[in-house]
C-alpha atoms as a PDB file:
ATOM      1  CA  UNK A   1     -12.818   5.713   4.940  1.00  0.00           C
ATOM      2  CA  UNK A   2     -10.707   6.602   7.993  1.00  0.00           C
ATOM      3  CA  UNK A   3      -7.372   4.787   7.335  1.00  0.00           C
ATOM      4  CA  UNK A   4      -4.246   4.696  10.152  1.00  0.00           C
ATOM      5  CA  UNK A   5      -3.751   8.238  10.388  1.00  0.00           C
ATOM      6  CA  UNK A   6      -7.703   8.991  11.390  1.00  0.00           C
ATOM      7  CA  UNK A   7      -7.675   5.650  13.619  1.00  0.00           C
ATOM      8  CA  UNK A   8      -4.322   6.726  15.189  1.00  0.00           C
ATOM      9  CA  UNK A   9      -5.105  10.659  16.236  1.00  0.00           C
ATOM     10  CA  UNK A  10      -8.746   8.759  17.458  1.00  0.00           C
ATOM     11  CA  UNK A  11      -6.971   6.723  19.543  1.00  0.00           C
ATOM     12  CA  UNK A  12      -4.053   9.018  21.229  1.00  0.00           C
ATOM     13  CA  UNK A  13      -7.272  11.462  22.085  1.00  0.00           C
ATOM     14  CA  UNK A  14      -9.343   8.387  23.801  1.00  0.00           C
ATOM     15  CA  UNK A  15      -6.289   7.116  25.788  1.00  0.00           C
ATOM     16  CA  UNK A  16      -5.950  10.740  27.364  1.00  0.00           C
ATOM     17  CA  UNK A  17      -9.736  10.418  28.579  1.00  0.00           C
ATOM     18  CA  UNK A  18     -11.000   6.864  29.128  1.00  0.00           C
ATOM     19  CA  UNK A  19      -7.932   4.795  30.362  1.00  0.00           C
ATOM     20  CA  UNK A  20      -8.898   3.649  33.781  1.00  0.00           C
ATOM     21  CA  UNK A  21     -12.288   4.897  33.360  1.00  0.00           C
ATOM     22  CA  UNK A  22     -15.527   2.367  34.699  1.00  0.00           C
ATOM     23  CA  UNK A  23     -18.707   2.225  32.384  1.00  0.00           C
ATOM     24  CA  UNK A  24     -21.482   3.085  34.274  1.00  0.00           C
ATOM     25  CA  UNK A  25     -24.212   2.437  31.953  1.00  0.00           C
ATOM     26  CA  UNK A  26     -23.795   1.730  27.961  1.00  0.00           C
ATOM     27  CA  UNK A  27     -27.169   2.663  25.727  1.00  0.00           C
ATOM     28  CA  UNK A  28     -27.780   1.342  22.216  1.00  0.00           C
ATOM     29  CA  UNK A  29     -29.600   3.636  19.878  1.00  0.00           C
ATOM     30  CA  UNK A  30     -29.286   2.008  16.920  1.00  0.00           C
ATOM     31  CA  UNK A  31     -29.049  -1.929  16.373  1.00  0.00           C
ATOM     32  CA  UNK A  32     -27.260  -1.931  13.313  1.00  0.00           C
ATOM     33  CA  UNK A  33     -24.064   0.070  15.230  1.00  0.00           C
ATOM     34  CA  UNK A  34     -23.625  -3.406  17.259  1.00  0.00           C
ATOM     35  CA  UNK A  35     -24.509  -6.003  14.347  1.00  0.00           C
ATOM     36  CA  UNK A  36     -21.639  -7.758  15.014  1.00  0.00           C
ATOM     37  CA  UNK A  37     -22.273  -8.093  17.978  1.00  0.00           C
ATOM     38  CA  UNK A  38     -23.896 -12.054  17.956  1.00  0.00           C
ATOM     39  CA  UNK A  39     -25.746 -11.693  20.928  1.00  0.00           C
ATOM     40  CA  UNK A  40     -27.612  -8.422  20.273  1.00  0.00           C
ATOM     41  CA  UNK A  41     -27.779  -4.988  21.758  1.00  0.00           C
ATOM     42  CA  UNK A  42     -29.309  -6.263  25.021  1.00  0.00           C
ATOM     43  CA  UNK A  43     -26.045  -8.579  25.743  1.00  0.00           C
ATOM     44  CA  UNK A  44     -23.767  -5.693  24.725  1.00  0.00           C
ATOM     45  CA  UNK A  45     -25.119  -3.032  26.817  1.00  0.00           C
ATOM     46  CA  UNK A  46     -25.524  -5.405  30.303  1.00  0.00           C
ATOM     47  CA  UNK A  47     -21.768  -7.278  29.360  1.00  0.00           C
ATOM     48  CA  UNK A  48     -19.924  -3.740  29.891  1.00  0.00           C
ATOM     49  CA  UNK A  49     -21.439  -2.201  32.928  1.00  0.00           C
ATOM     50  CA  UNK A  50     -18.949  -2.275  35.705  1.00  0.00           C
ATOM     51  CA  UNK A  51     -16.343  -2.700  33.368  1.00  0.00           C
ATOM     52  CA  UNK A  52     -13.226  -0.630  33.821  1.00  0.00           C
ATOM     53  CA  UNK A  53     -11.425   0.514  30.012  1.00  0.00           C
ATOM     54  CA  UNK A  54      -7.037  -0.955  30.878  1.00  0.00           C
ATOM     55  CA  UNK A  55      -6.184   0.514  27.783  1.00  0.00           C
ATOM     56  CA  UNK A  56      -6.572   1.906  23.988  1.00  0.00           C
ATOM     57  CA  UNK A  57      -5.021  -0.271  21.203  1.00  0.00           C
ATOM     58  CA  UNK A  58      -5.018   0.067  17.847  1.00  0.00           C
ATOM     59  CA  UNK A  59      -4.699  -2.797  14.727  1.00  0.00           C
ATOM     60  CA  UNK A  60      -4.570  -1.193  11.181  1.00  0.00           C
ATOM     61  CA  UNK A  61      -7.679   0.353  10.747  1.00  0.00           C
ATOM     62  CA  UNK A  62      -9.264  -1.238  13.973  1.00  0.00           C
ATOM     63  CA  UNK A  63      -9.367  -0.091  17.564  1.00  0.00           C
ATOM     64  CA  UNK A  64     -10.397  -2.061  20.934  1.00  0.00           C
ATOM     65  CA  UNK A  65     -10.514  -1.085  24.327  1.00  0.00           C
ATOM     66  CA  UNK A  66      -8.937  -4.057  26.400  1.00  0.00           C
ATOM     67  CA  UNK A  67     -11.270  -4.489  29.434  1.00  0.00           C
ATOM     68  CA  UNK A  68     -10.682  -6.062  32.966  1.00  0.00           C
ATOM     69  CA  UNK A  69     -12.619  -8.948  32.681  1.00  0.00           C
ATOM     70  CA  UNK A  70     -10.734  -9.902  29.930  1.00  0.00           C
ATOM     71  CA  UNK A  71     -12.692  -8.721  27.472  1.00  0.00           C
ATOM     72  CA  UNK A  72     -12.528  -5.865  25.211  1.00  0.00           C
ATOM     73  CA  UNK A  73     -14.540  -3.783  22.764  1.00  0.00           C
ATOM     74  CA  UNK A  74     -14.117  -4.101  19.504  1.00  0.00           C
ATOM     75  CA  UNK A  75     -14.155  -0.879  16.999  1.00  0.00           C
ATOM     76  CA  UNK A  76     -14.278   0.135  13.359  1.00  0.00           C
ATOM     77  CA  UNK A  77     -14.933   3.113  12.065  1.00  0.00           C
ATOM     78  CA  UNK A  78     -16.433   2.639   9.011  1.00  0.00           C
ATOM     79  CA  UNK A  79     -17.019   5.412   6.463  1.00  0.00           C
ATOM     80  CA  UNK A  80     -18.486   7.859   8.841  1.00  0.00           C
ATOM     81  CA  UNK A  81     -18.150   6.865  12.340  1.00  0.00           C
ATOM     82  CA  UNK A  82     -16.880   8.698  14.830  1.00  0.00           C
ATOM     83  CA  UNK A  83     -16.123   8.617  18.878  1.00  0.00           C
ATOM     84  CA  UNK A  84     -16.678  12.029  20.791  1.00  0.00           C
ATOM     85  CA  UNK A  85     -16.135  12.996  23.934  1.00  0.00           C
ATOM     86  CA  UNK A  86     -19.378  15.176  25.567  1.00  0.00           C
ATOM     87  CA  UNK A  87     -20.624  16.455  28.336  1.00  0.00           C
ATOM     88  CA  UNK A  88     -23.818  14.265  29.296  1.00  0.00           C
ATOM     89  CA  UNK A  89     -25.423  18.004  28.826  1.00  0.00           C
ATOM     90  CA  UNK A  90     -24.281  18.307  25.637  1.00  0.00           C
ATOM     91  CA  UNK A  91     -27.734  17.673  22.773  1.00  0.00           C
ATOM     92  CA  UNK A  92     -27.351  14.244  21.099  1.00  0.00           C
ATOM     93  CA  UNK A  93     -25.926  14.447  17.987  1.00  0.00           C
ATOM     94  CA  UNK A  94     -28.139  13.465  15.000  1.00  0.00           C
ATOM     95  CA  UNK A  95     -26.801  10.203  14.257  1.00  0.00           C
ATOM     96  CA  UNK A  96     -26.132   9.165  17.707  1.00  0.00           C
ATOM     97  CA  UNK A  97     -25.819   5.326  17.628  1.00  0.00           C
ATOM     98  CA  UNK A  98     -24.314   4.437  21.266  1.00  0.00           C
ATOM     99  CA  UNK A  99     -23.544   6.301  24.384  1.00  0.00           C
ATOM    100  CA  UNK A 100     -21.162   5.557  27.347  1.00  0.00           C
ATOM    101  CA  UNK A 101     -21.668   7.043  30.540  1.00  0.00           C
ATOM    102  CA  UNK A 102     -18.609   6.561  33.302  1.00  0.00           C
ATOM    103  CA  UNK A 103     -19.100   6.236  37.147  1.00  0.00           C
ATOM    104  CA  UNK A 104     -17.104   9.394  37.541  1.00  0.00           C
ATOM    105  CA  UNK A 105     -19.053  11.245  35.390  1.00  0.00           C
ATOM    106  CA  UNK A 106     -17.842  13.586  32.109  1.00  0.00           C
ATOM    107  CA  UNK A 107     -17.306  13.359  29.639  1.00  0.00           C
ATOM    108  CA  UNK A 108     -19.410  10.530  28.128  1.00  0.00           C
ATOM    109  CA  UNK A 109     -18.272   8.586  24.992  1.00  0.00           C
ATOM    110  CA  UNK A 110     -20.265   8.333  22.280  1.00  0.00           C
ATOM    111  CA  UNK A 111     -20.647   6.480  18.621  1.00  0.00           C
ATOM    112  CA  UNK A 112     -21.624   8.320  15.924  1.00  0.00           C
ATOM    113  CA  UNK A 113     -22.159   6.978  12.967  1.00  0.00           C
ATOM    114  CA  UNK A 114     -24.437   8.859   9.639  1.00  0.00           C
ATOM    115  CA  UNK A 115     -24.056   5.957   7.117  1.00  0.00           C
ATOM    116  CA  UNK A 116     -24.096   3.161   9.705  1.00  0.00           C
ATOM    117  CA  UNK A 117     -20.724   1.240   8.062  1.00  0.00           C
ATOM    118  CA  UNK A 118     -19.073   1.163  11.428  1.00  0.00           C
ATOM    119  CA  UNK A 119     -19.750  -0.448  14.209  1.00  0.00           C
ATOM    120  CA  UNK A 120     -18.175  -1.849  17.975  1.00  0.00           C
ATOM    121  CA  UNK A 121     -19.125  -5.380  19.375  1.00  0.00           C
ATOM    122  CA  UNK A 122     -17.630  -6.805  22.459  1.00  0.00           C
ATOM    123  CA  UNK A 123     -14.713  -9.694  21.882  1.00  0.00           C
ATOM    124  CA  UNK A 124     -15.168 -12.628  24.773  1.00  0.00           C
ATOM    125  CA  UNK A 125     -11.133 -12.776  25.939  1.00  0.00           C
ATOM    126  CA  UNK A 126     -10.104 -10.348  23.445  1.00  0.00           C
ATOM    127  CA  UNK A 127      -8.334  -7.915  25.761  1.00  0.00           C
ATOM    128  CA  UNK A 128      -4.839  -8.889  24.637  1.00  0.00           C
ATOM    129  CA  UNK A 129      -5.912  -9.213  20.834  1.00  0.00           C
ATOM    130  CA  UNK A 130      -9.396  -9.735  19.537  1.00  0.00           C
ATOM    131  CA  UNK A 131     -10.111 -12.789  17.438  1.00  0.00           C
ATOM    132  CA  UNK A 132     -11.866 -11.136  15.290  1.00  0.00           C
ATOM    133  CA  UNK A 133      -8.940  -8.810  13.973  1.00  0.00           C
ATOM    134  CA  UNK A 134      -6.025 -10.929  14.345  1.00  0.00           C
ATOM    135  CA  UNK A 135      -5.651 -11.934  10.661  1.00  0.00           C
ATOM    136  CA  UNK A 136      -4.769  -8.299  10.252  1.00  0.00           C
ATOM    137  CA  UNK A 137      -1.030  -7.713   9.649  1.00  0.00           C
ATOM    138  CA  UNK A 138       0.858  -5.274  11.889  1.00  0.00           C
ATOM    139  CA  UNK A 139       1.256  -1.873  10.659  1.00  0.00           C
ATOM    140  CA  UNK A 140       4.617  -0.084   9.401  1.00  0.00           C
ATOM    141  CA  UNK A 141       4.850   2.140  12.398  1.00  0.00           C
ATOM    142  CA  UNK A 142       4.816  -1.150  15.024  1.00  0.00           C
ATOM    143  CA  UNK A 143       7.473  -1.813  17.065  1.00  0.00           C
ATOM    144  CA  UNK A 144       7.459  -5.830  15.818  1.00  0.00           C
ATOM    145  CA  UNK A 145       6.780  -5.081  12.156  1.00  0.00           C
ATOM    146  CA  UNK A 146       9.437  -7.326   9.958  1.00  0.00           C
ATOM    147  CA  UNK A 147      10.526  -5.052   7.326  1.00  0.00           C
ATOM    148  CA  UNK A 148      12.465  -8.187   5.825  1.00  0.00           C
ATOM    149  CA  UNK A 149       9.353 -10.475   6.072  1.00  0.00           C
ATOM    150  CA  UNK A 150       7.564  -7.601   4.112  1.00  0.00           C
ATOM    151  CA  UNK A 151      10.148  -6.922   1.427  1.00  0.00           C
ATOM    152  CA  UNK A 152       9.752 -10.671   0.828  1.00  0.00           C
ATOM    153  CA  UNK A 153       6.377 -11.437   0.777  1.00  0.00           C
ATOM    154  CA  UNK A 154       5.286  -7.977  -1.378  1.00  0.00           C
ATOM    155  CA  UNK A 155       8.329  -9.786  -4.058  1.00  0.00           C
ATOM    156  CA  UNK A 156       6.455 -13.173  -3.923  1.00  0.00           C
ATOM    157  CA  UNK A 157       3.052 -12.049  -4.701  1.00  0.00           C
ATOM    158  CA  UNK A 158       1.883 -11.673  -8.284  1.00  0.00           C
ATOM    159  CA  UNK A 159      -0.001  -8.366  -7.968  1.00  0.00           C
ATOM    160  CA  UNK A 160       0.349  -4.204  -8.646  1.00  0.00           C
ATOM    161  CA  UNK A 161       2.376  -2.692  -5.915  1.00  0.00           C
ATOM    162  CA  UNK A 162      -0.679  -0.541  -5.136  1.00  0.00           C
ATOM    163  CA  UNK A 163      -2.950  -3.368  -4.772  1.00  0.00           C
ATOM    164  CA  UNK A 164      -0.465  -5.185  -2.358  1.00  0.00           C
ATOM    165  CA  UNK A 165      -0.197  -1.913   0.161  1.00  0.00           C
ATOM    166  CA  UNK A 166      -4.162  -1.920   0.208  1.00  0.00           C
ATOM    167  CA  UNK A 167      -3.977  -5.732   1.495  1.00  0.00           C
ATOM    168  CA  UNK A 168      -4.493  -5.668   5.385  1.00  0.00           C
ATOM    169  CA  UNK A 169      -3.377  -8.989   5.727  1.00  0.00           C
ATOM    170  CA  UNK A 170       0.306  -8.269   4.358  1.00  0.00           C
ATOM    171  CA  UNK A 171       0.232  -4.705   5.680  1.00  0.00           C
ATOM    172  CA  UNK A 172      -2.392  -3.060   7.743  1.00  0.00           C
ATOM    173  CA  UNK A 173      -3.493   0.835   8.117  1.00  0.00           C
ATOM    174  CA  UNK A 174      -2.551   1.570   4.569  1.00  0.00           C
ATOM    175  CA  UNK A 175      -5.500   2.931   2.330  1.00  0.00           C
ATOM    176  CA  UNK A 176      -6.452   4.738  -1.029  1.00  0.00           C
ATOM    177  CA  UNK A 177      -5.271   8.372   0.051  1.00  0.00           C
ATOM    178  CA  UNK A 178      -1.804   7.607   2.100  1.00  0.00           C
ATOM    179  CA  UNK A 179      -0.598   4.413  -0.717  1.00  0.00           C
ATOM    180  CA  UNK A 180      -0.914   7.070  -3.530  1.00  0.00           C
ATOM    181  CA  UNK A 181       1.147   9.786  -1.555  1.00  0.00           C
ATOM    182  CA  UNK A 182       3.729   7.028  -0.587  1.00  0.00           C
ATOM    183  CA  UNK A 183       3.825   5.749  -4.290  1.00  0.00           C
ATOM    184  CA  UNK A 184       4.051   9.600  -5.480  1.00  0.00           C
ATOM    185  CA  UNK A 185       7.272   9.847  -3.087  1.00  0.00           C
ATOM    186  CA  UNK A 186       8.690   6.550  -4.107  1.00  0.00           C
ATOM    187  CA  UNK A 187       8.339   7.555  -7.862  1.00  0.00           C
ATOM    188  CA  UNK A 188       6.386   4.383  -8.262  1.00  0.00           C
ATOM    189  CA  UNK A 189       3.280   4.100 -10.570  1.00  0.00           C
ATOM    190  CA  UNK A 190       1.121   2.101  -8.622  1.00  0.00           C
ATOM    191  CA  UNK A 191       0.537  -0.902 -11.729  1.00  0.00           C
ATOM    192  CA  UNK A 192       4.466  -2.106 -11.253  1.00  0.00           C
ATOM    193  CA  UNK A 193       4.337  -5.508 -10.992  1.00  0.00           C
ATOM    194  CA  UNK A 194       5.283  -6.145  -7.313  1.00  0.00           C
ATOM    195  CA  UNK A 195       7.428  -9.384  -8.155  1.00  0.00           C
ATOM    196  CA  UNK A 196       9.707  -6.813 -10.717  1.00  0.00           C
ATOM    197  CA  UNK A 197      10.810  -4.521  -7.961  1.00  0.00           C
ATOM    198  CA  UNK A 198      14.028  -4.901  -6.336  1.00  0.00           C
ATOM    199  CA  UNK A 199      14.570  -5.771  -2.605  1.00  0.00           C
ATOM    200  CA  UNK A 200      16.091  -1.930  -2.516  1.00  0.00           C
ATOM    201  CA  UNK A 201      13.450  -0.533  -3.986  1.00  0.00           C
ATOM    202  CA  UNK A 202      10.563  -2.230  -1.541  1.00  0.00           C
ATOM    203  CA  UNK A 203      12.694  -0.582   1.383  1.00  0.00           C
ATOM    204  CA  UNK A 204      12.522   2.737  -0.216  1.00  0.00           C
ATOM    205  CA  UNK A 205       8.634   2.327  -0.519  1.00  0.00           C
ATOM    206  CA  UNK A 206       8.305   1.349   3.149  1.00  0.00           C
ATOM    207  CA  UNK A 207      10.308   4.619   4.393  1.00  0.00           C
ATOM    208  CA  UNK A 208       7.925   6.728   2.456  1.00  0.00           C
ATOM    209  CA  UNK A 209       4.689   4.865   3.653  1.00  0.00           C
ATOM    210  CA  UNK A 210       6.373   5.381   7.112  1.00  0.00           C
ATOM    211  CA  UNK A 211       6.951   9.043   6.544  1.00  0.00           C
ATOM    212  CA  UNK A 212       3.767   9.832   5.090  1.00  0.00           C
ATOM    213  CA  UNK A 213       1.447   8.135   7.879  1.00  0.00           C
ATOM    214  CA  UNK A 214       3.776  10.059  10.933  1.00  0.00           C
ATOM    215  CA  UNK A 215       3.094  13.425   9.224  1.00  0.00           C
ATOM    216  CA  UNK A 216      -0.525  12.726   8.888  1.00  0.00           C
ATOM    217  CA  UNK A 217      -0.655  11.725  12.257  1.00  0.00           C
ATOM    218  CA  UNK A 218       1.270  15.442  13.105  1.00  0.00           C
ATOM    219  CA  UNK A 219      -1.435  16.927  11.473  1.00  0.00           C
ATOM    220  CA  UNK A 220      -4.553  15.373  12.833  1.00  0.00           C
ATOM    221  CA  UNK A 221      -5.271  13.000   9.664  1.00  0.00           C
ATOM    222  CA  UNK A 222      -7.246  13.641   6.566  1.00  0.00           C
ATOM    223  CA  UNK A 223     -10.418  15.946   6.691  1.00  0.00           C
ATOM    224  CA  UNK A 224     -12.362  15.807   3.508  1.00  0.00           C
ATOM    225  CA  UNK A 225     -15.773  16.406   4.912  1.00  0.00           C
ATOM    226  CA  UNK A 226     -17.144  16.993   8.492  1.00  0.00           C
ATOM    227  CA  UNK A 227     -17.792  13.468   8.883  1.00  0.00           C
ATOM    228  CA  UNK A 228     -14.053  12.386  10.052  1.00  0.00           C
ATOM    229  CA  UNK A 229     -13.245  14.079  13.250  1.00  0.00           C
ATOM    230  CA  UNK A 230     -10.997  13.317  16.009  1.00  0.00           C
ATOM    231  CA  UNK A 231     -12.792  12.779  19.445  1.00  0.00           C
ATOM    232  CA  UNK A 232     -13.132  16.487  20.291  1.00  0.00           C
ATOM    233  CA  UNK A 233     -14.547  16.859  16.339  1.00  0.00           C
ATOM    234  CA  UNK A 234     -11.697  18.960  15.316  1.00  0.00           C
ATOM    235  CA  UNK A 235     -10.957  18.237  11.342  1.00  0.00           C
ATOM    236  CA  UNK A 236      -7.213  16.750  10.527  1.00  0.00           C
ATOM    237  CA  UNK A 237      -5.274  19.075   8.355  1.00  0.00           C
ATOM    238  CA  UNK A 238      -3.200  16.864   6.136  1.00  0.00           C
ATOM    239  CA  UNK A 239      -5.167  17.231   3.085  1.00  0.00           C
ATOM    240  CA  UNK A 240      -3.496  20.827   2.871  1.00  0.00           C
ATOM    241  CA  UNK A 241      -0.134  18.339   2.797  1.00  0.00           C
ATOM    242  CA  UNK A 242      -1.604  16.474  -0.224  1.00  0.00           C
ATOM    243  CA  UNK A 243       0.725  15.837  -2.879  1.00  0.00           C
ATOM    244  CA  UNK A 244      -1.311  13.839  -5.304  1.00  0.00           C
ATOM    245  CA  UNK A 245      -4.199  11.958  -3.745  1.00  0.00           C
ATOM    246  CA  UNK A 246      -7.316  14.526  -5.237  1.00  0.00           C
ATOM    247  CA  UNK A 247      -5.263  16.944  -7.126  1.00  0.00           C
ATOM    248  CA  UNK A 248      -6.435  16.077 -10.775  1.00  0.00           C
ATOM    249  CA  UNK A 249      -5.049  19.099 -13.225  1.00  0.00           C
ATOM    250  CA  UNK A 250      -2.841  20.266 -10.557  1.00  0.00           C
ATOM    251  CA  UNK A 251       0.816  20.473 -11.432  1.00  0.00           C
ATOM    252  CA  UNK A 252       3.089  18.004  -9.516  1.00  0.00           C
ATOM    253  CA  UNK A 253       5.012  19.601  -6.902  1.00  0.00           C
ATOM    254  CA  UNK A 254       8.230  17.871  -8.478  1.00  0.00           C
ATOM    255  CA  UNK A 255       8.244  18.499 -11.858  1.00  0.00           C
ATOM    256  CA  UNK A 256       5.385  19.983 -12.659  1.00  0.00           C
ATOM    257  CA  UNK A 257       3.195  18.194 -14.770  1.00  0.00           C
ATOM    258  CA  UNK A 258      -0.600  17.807 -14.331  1.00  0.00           C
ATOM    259  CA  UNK A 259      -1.288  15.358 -12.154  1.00  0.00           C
ATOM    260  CA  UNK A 260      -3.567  12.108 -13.785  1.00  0.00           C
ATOM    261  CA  UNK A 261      -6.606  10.299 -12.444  1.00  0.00           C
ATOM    262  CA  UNK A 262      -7.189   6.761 -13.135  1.00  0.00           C
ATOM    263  CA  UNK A 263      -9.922   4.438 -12.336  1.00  0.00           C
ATOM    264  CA  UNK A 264      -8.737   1.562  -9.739  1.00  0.00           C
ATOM    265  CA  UNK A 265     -11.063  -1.065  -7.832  1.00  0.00           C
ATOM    266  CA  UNK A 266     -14.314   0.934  -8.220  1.00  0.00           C
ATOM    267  CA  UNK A 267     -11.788   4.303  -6.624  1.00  0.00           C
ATOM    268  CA  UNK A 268      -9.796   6.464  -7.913  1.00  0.00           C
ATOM    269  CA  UNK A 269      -5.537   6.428  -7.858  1.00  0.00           C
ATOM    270  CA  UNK A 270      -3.993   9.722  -8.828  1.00  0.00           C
ATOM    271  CA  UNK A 271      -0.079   9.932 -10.029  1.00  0.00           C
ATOM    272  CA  UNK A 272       2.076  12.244 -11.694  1.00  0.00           C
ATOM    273  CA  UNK A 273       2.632  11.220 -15.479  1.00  0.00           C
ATOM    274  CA  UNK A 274       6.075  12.251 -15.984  1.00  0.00           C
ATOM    275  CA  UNK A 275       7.227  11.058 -11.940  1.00  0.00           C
ATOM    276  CA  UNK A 276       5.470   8.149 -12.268  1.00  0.00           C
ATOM    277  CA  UNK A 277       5.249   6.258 -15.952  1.00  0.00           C
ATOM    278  CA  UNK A 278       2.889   3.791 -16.292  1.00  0.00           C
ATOM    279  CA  UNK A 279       4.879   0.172 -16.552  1.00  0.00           C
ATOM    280  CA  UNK A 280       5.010  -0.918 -19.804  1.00  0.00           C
ATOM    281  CA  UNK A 281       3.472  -4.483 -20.416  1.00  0.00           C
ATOM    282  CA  UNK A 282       5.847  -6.938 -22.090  1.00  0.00           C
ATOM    283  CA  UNK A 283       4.154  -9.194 -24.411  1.00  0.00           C
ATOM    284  CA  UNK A 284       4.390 -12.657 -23.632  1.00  0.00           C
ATOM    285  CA  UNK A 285       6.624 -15.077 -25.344  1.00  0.00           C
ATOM    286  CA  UNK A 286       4.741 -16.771 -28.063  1.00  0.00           C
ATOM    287  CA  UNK A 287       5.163 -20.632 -27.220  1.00  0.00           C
ATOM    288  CA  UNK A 288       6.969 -22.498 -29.594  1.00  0.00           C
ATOM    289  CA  UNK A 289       5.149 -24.590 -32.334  1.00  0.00           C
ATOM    290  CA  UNK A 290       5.777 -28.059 -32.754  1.00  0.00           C
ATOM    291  CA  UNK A 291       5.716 -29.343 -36.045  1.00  0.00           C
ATOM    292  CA  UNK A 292       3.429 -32.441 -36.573  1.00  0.00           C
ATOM    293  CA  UNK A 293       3.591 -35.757 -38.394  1.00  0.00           C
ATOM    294  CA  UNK A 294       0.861 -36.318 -40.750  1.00  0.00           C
ATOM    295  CA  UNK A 295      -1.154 -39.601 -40.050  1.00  0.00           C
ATOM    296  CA  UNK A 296       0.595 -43.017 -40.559  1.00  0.00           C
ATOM    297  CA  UNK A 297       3.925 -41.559 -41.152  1.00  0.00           C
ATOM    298  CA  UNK A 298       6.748 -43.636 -40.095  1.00  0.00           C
ATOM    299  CA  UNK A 299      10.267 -43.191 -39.268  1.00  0.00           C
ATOM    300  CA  UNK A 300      12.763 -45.251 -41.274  1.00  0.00           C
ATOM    301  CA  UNK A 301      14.687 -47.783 -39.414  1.00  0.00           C
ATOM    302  CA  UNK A 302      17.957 -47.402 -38.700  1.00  0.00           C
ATOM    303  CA  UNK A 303      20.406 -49.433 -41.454  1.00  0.00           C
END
């Protein structure tokens, strides 16, 4: 799944073309691409004509175009969607969900999407910041992100450090692929208990999530298959940058030991064995016993 990186390079190549652009005519090919969309494909299409794209933002994983009604649409990319830029000559691509047609003519935008994960939907007085993606916490690369609210709140949770970079609602943008090449750089195996680490420690974590997303973002993203592109459909580069995330057998580019895979949430996490030790479990304290006074057993008074 496209995580910041993919949604970020997406973005930067949309704001170049559609920013101050007026939709001329929007065409649903596929009803499951606007399924969150409550009042159907009908409403979606009719609710955007006329309507002239202010801007492209970007929350975690999530992108909307702010609209001037006040309105804006509403995007995720899903597994395998994608949002290309074509000449209205150009064939329709096989798994062409929606198209977007401009009063000035090309390029056209269009939503792509194989497996039909993804999706857009239009968010009534969402232009500033749609409902429907404001319980997602602010990435590590924006400008009002509280490094000293995170520190805090990853130390109060009760959770694996890996586990609490996946959660979108303490820090968005963050998946599988980028948390496992942070962790790697941190020397972090990503089991440590999140309320053992140190203050210190949760700093250095953030400065190497921060450094890997900003050279992924250099390089285009991640490009395992065709079906992440940005909106030209060139392929990122940064899996040529991977230090861990799918190099099982490798040896680590540190110290050179083969690098593990381990089974986490129904995915895979990959680490370096010797970089990053697993955290050893302390047993718990065995509570103490206390002893018991048969039946009918009675102190002696005091004399």
């Amino acid at each position: 799944m496209p995580e910041l990186p993919e949604v970020e390079t997406v973005r930067q190549g949309l704001a170049g073309w559609i920013v101050g652009r007026r939709f001329a005519a929007v065409q649903v090919l596929h009803a499951r691409a606007v399924r969150r969309h409550a009042a159907g494909a009908a409403h979606f299409a009719a609710v955007l004509v006329d309507r002239r794209v202010l801007d492209v933002c970007r929350r975690g994983k999530y992108l909307w175009l702010p609209l001037d009604s006040g309105d804006a649409v509403v995007g995720h990319l899903g597994m395998s969607g994608q949002l290309l830029l074509q000449p209205a000559t150009a064939d329709d691509e096989a798994h062409l969900r929606i198209r977007f047609r401009f009063t000035d003519g090309d390029p056209e935008l269009r939503f792509v999407d194989q497996r039909t994960f993804g999706g857009l939907s239009v968010s009534d007085g969402g232009a500033e910041l749609p409902a429907e993606i404001a319980h997602i916490a602010r990435d590590p690369l924006d400008p009002d992100f509280s490094d000293t609210a995170f520190v805090a709140a990853l130390r109060r949770r009760r959770t694996e450090v890996k586990r609490a970079l996946l959660d979108q609602t303490l820090i968005s943008g963050v998946g599988n692929i980028y948390a496992d090449e942070a962790l790697w750089r941190a020397e972090l195996h990503g089991a440590r208990p999140t309320d053992r680490l140190t203050g210190p420690a949760v700093v250095r974590l953030l400065g190497h999530v921060r450094d890997v997303l900003r050279e992924a973002i250099v390089q285009g993203g991640t490009s395992f298959d065709a079906l992440y592109v940005d909106v030209n459909g060139r392929s990122g580069y940064f899996d040529r940058s991977l230090s861990v995330y799918g190099q099982e057998g490798r040896p680590c580019r540190r110290c050179g030991a083969a690098i593990r895979r381990e089974a986490f949430m129904n995915r895979s996490s990959f680490s370096c064995p010797r970089c990053q030790p697993r955290p050893q479990i302390r047993p718990q304290p065995r509570p103490r016993s206390v002893p018991t006074r048969p039946a009918g057993y009675a102190t002696a008074p005091n004399i």
